[in-house]
N, C-alpha and C. Protein backbone atom coordinates (compact mmCIF):
# COMPACT_ATOMS: atom_id res chain seq x y z
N UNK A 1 23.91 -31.62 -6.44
CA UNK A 1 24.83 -30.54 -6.73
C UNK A 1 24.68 -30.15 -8.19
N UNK A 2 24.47 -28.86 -8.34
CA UNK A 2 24.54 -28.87 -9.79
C UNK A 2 25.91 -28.38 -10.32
N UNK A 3 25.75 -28.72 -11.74
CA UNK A 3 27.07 -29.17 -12.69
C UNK A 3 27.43 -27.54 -13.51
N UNK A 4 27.93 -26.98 -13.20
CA UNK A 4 27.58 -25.83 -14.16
C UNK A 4 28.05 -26.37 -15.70
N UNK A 5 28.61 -27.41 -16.09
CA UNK A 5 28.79 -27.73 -17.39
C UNK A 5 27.13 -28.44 -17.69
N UNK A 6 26.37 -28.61 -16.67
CA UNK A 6 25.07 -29.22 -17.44
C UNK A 6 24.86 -29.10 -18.97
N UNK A 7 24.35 -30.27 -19.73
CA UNK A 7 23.82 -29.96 -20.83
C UNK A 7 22.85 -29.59 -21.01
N UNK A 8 22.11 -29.13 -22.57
CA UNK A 8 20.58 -29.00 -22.35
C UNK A 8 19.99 -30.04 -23.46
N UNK A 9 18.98 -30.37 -23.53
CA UNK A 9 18.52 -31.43 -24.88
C UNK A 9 18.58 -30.90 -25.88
N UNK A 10 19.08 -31.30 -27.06
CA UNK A 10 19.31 -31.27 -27.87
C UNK A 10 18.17 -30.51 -28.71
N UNK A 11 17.88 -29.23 -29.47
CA UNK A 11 16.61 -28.12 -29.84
C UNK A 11 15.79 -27.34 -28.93
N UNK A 12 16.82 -27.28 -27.84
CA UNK A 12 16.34 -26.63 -26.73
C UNK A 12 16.38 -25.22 -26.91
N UNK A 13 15.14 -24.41 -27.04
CA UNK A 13 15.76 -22.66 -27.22
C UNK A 13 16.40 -22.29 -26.38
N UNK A 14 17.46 -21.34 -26.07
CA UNK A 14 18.04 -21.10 -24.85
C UNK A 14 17.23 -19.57 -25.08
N UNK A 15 16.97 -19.04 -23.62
CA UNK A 15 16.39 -17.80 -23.50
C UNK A 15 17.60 -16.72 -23.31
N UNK A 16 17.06 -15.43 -23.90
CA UNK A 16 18.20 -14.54 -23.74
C UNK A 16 18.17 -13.86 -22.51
N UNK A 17 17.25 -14.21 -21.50
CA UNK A 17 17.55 -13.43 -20.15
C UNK A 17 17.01 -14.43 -19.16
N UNK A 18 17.39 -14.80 -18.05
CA UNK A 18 16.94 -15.83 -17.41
C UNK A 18 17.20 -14.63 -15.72
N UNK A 19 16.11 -14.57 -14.59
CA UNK A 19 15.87 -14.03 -13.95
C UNK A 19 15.72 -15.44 -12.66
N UNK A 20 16.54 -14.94 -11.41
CA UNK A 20 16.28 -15.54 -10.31
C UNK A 20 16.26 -14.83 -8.82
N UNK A 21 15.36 -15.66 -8.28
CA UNK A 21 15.28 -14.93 -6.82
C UNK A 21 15.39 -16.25 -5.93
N UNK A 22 16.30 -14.71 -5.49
CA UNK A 22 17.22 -16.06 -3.98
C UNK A 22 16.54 -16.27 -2.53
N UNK A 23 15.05 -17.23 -2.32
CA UNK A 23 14.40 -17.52 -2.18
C UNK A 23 14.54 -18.80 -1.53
N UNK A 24 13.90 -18.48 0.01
CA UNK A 24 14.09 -19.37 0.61
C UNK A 24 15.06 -20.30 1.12
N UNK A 25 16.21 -19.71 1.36
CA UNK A 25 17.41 -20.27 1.86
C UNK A 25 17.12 -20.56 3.24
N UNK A 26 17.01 -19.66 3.92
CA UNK A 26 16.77 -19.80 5.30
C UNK A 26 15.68 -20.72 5.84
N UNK A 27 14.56 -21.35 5.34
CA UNK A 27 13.19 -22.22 5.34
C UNK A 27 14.52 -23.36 4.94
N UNK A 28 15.51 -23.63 3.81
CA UNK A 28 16.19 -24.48 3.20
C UNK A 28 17.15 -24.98 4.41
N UNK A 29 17.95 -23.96 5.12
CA UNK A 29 18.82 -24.55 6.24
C UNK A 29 18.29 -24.58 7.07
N UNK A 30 16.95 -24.80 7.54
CA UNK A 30 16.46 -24.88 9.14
C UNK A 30 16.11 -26.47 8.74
N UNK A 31 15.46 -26.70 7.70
CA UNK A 31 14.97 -27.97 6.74
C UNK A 31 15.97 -29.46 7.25
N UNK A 32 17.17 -28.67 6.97
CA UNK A 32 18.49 -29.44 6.92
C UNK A 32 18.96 -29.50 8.53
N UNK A 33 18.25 -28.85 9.38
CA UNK A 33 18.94 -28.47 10.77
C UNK A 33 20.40 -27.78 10.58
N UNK A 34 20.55 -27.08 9.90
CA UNK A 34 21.42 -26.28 9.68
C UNK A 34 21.44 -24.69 10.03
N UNK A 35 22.31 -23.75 10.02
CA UNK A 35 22.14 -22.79 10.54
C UNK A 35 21.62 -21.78 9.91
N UNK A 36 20.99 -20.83 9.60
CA UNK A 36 20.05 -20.33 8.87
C UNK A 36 21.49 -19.64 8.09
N UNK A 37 22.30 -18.87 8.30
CA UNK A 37 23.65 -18.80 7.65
C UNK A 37 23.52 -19.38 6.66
N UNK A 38 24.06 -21.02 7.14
CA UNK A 38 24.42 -21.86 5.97
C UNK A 38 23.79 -21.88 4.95
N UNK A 39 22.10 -22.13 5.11
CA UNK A 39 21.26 -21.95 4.53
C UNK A 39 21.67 -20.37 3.01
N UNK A 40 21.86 -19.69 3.69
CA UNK A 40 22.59 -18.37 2.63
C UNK A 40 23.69 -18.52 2.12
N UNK A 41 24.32 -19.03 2.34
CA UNK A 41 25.50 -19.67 1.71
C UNK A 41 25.24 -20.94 0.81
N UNK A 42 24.63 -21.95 1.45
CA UNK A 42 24.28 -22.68 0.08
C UNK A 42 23.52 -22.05 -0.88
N UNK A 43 22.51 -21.42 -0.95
CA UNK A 43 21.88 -20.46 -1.72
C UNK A 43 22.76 -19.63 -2.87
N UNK A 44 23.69 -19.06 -2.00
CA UNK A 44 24.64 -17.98 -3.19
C UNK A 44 25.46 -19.25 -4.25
N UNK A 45 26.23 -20.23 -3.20
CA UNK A 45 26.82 -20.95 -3.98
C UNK A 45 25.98 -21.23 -5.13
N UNK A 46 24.87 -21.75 -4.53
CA UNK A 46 24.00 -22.78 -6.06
C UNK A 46 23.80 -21.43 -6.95
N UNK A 47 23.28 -20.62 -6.51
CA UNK A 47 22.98 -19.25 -7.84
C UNK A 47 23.94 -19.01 -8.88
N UNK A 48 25.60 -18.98 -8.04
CA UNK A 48 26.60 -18.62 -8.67
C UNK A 48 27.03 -19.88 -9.51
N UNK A 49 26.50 -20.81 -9.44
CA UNK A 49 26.85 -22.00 -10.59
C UNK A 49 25.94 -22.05 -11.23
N UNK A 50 24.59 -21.56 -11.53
CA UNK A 50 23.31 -21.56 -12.00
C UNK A 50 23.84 -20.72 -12.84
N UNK A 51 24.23 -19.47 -12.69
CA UNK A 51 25.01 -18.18 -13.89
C UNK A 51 25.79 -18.91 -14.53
N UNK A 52 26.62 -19.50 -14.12
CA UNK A 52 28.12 -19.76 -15.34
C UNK A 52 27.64 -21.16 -15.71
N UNK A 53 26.40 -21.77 -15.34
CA UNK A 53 25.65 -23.24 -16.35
C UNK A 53 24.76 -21.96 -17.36
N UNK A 54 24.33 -20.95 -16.96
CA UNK A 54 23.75 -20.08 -17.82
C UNK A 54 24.40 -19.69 -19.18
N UNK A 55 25.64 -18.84 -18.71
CA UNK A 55 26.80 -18.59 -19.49
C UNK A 55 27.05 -19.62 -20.69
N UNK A 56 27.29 -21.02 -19.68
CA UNK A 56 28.11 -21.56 -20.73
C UNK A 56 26.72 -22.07 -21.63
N UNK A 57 25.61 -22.31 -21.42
CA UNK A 57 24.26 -22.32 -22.62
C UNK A 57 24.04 -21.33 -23.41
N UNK A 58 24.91 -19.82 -23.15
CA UNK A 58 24.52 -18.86 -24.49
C UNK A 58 23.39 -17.90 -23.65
N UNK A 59 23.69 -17.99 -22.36
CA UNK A 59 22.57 -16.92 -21.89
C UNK A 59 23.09 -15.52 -21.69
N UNK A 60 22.61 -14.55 -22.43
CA UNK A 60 23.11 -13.75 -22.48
C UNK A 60 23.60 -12.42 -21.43
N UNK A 61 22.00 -12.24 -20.68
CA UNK A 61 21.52 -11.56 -19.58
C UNK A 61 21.75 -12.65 -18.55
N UNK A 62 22.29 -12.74 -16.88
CA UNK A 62 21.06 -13.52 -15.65
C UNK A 62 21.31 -12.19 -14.80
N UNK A 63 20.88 -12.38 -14.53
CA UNK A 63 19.62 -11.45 -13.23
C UNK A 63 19.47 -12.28 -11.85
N UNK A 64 19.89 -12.15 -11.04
CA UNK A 64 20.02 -12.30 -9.12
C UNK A 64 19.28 -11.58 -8.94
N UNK A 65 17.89 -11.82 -7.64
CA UNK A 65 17.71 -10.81 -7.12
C UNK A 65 18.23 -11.42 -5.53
N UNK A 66 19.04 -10.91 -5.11
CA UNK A 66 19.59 -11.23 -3.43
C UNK A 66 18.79 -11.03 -2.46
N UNK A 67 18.53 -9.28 -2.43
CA UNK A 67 18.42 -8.86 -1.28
C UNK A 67 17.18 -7.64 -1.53
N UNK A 68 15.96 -7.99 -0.87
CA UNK A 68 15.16 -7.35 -1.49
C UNK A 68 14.86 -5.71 -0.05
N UNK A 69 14.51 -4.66 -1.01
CA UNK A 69 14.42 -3.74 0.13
C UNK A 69 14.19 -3.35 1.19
N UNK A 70 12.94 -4.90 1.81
CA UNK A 70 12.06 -5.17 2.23
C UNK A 70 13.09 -5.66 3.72
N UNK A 71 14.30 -6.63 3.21
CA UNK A 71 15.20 -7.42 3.99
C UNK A 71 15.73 -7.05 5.07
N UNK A 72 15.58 -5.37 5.51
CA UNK A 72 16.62 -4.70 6.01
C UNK A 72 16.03 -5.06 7.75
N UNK A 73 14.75 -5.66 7.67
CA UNK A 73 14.29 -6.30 9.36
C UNK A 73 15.09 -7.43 9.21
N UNK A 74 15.99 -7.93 9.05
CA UNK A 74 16.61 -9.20 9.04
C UNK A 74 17.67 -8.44 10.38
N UNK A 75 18.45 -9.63 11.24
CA UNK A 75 19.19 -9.52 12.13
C UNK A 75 20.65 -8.70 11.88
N UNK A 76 21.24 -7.50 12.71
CA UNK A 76 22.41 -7.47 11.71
C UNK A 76 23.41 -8.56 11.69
N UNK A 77 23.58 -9.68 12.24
CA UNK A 77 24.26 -10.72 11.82
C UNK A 77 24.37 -11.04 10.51
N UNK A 78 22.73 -11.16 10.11
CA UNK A 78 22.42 -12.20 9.14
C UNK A 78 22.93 -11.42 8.14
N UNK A 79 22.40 -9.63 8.30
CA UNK A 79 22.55 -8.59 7.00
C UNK A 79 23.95 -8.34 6.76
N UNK A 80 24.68 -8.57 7.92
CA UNK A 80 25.98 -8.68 7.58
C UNK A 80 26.71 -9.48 7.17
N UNK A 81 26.28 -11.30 7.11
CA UNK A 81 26.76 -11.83 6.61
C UNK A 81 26.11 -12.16 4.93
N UNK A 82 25.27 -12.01 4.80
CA UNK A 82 24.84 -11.36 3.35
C UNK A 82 25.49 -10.34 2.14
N UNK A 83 26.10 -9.42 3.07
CA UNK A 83 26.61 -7.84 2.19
C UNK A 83 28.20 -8.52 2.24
N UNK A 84 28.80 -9.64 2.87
CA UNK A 84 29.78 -10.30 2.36
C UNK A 84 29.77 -11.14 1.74
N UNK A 85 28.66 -12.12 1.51
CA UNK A 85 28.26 -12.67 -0.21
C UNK A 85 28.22 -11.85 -0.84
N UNK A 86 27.47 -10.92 -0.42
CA UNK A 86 27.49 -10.01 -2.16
C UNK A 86 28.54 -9.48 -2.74
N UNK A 87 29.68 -8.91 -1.41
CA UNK A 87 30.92 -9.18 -2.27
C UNK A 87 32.07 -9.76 -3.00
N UNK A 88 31.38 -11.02 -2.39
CA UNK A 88 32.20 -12.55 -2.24
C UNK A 88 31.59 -12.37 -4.13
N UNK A 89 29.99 -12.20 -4.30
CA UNK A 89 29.91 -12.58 -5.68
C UNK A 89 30.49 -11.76 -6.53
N UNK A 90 30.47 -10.20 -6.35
CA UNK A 90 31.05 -9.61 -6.95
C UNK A 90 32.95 -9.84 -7.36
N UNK A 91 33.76 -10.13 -6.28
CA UNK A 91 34.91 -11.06 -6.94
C UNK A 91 34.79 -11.59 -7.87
N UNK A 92 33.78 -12.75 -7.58
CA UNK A 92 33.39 -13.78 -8.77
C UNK A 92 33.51 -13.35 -10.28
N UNK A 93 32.86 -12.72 -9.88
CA UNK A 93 32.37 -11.99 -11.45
C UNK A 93 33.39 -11.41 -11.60
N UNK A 94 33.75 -10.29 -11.17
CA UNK A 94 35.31 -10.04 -11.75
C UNK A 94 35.88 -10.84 -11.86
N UNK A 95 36.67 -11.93 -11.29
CA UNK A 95 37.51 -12.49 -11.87
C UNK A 95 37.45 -13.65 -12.86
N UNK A 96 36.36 -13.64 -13.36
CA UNK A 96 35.63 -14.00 -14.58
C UNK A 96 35.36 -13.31 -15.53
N UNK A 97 35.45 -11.70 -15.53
CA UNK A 97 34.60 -10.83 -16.31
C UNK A 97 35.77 -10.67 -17.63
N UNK A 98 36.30 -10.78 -17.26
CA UNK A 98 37.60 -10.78 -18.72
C UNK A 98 37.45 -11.17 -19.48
N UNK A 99 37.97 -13.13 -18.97
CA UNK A 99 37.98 -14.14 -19.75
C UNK A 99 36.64 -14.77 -20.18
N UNK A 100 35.51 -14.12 -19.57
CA UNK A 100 34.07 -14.68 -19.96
C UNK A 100 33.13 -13.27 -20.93
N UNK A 101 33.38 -12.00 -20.59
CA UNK A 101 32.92 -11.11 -21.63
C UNK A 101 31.64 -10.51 -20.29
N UNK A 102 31.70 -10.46 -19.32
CA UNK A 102 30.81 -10.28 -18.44
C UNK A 102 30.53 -8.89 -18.53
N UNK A 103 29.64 -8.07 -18.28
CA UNK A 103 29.45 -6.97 -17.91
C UNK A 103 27.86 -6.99 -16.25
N UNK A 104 29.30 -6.31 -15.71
CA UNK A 104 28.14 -6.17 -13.96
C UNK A 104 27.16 -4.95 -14.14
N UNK A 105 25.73 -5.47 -13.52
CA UNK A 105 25.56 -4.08 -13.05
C UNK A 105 24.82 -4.12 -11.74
N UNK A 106 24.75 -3.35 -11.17
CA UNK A 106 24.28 -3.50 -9.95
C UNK A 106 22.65 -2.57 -9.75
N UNK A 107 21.57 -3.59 -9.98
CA UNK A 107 20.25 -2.72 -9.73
C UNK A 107 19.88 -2.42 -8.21
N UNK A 108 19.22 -2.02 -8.33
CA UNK A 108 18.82 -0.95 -6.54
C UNK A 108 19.59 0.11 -6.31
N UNK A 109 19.23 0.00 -4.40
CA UNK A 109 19.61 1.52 -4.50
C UNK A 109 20.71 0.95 -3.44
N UNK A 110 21.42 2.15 -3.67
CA UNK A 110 23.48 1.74 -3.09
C UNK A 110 23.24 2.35 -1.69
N UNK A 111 22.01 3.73 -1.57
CA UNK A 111 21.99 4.26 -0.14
C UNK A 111 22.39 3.78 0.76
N UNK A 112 21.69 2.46 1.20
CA UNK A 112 21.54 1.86 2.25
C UNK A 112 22.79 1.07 2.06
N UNK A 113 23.58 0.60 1.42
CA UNK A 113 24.34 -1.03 1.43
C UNK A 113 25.80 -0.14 1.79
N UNK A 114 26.77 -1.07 3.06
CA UNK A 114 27.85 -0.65 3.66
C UNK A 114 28.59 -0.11 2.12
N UNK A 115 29.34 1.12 2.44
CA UNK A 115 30.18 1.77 1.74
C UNK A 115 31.19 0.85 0.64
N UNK A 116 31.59 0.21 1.52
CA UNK A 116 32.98 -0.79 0.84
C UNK A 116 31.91 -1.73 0.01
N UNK A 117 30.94 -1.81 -0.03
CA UNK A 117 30.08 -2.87 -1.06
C UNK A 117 29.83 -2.03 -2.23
N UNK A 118 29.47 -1.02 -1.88
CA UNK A 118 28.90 0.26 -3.01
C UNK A 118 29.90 0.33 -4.09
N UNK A 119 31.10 0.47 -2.88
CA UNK A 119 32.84 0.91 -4.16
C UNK A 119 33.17 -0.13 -5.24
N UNK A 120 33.07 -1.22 -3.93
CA UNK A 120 32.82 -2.46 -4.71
C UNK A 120 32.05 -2.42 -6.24
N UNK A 121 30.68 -2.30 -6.24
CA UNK A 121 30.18 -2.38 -7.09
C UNK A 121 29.98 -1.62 -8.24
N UNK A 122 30.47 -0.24 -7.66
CA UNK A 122 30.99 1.02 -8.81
C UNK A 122 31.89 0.21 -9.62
N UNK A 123 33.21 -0.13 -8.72
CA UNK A 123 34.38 -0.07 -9.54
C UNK A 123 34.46 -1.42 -10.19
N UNK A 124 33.25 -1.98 -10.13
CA UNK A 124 33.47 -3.64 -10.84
C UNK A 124 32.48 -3.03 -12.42
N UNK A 125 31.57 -2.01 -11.71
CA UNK A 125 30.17 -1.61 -13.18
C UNK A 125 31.56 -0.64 -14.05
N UNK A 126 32.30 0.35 -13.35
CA UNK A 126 32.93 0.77 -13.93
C UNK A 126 34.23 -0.38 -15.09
N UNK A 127 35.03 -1.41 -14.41
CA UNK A 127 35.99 -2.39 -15.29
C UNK A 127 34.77 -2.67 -16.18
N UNK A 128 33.85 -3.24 -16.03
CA UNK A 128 33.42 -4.35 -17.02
C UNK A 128 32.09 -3.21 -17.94
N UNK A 129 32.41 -1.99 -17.61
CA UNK A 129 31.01 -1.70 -18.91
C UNK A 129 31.42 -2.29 -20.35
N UNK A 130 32.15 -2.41 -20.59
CA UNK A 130 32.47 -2.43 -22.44
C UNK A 130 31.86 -3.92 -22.40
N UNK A 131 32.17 -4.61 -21.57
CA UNK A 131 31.50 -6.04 -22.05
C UNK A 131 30.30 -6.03 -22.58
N UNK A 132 29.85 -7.15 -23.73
CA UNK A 132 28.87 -7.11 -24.09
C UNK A 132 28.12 -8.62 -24.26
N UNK A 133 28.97 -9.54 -24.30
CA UNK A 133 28.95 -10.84 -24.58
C UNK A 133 27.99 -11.16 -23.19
N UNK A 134 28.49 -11.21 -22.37
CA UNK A 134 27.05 -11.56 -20.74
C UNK A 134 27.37 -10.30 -19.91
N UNK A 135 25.84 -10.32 -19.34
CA UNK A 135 25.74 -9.59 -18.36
C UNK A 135 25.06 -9.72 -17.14
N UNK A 136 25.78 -9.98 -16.20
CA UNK A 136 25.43 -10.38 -14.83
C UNK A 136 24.76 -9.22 -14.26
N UNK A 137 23.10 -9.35 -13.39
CA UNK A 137 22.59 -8.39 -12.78
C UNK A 137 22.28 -8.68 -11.31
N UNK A 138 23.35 -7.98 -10.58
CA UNK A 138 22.70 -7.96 -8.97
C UNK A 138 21.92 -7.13 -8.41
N UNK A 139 20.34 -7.70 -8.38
CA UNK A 139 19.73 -6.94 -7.72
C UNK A 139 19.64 -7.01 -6.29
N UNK A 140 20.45 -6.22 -5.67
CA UNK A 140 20.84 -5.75 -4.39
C UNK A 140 20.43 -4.58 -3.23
N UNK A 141 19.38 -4.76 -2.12
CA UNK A 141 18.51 -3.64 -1.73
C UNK A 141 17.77 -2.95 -3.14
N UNK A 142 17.10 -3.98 -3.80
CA UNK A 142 15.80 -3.78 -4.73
C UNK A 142 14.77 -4.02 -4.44
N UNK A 143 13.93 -2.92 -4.68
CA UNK A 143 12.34 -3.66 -4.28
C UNK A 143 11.46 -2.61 -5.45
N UNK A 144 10.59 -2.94 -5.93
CA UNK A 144 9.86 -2.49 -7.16
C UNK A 144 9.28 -0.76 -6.38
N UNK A 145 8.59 -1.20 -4.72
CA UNK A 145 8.06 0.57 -4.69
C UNK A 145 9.21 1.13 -4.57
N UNK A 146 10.17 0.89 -4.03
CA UNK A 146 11.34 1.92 -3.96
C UNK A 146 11.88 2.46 -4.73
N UNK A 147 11.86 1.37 -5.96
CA UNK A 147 12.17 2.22 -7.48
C UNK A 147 11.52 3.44 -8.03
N UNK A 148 9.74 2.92 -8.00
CA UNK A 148 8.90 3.71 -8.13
C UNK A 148 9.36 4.88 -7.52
N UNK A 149 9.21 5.18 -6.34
CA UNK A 149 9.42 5.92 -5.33
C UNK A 149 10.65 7.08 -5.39
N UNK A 150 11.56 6.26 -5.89
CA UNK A 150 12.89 7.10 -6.07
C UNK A 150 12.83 7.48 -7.39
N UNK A 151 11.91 7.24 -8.88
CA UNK A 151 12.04 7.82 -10.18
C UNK A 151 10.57 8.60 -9.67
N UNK A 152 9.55 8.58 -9.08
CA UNK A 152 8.72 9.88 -8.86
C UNK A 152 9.18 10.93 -8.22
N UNK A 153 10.16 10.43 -7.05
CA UNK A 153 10.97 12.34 -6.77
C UNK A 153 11.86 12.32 -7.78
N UNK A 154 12.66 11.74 -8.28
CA UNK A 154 13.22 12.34 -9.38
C UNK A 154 12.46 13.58 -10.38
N UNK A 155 11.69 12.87 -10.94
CA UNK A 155 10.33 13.53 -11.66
C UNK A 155 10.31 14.89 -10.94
N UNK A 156 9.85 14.60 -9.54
CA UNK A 156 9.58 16.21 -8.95
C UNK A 156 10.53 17.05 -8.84
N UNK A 157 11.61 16.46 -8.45
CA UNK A 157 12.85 17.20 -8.47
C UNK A 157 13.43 18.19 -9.45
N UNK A 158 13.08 17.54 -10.69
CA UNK A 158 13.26 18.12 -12.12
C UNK A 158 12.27 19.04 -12.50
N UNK A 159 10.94 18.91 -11.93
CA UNK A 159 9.82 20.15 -12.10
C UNK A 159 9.44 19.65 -13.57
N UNK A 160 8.81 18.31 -13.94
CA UNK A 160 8.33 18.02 -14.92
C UNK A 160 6.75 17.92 -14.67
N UNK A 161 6.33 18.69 -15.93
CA UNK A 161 5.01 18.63 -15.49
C UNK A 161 4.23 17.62 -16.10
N UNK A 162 2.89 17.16 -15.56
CA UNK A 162 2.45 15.72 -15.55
C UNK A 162 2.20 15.59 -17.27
N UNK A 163 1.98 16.44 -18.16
CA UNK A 163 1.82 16.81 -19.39
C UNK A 163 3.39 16.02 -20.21
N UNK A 164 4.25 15.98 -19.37
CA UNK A 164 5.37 15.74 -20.36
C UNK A 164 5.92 14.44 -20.06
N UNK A 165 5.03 14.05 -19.01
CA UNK A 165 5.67 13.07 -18.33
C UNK A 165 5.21 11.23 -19.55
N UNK A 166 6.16 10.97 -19.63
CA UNK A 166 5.95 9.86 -20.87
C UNK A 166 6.94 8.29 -20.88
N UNK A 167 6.98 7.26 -20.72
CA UNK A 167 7.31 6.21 -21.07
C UNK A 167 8.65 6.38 -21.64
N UNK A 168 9.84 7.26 -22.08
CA UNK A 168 10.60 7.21 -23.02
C UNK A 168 11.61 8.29 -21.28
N UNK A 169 11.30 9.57 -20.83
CA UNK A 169 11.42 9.60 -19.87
C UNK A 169 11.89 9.12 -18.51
N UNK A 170 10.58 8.60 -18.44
CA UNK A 170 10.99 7.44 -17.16
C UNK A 170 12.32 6.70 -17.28
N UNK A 171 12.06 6.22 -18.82
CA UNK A 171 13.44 5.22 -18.73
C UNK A 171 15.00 6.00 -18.95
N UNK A 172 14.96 7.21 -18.93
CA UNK A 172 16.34 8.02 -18.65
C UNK A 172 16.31 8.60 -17.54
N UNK A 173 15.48 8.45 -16.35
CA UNK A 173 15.74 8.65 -15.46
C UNK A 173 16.75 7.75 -14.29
């Protein structure tokens, strides 16, 4: 079980962004003869104590990736009991985001994810923007081409021509 008070050794650099993917849960509860469920549930639990052992080391950024774009062939059982972790974590974090300095944000795309998760995650990015002290990132229905994918029609949408198109751009899109 991990400790979220873990220590670290003593001249240990702590990194300012620490990145995880929630990986292999389901291979983890079949392992255990457990129900592939559980398997996702132990998974979120351990992540969500992995952040606040993060936190309390001075990490500034962590980064989740949950649910990748790719996920959406999963059973709707499973996808449904998933998009209620994710709001199960999002609580979390709110009701931490005060007294810990949290700021949420939620990467991917909201299209696809049930409505009441989306609001969810507006109105948690909306309480906690001013935070600056940590910032919790759920990447939620993320996947790298889809990003791509959705900032190149952007691009077209706007009628930018390939001449203007530049690195400084992209990232205000």
């Amino acid at each position: 079980m991990l400790d979220a008070k873990l220590s670290l050794p003593k001249g240990t650099k702590v990194p300012d962004h620490i990145a995880m993917i929630l990986d292999g849960n389901r291979r983890w509860g079949r392992s255990k003869d457990l129900l592939t469920l559980e398997g996702h549930r132990k998974g979120f639990e351990t992540g969500m104590k992995l952040a606040e052992a993060a936190r309390n080391w001075g990490v500034h950024t962590f980064t989740v990736w949950g649910f990748s774009t790719e996920n959406w062939d999963r059973s709707p059982e499973e996808i449904s009991y998933l998009m209620k972790l994710y709001k199960s974590m999002a609580w979390d974090v709110e009701r931490r985001a005060k007294k810990e300095q949290i700021r949420f944000v939620h990467l991917g795309n909201k299209d696809n994810l049930p409505k009441d998760l989306v609001k969810c995650f507006i109105d948690l990015e909306n309480k906690t923007r001013h935070y600056k002290k940590h910032i919790f990132n759920a990447a939620i229905n993320y996947g790298g081409h889809d990003e791509i994918l959705r900032a190149t029609r952007k691009v077209i949408e706007a009628g930018v021509k390939s001449e203007d198109l530049d690195e400084s751009l992209l990232h205000h899109i």
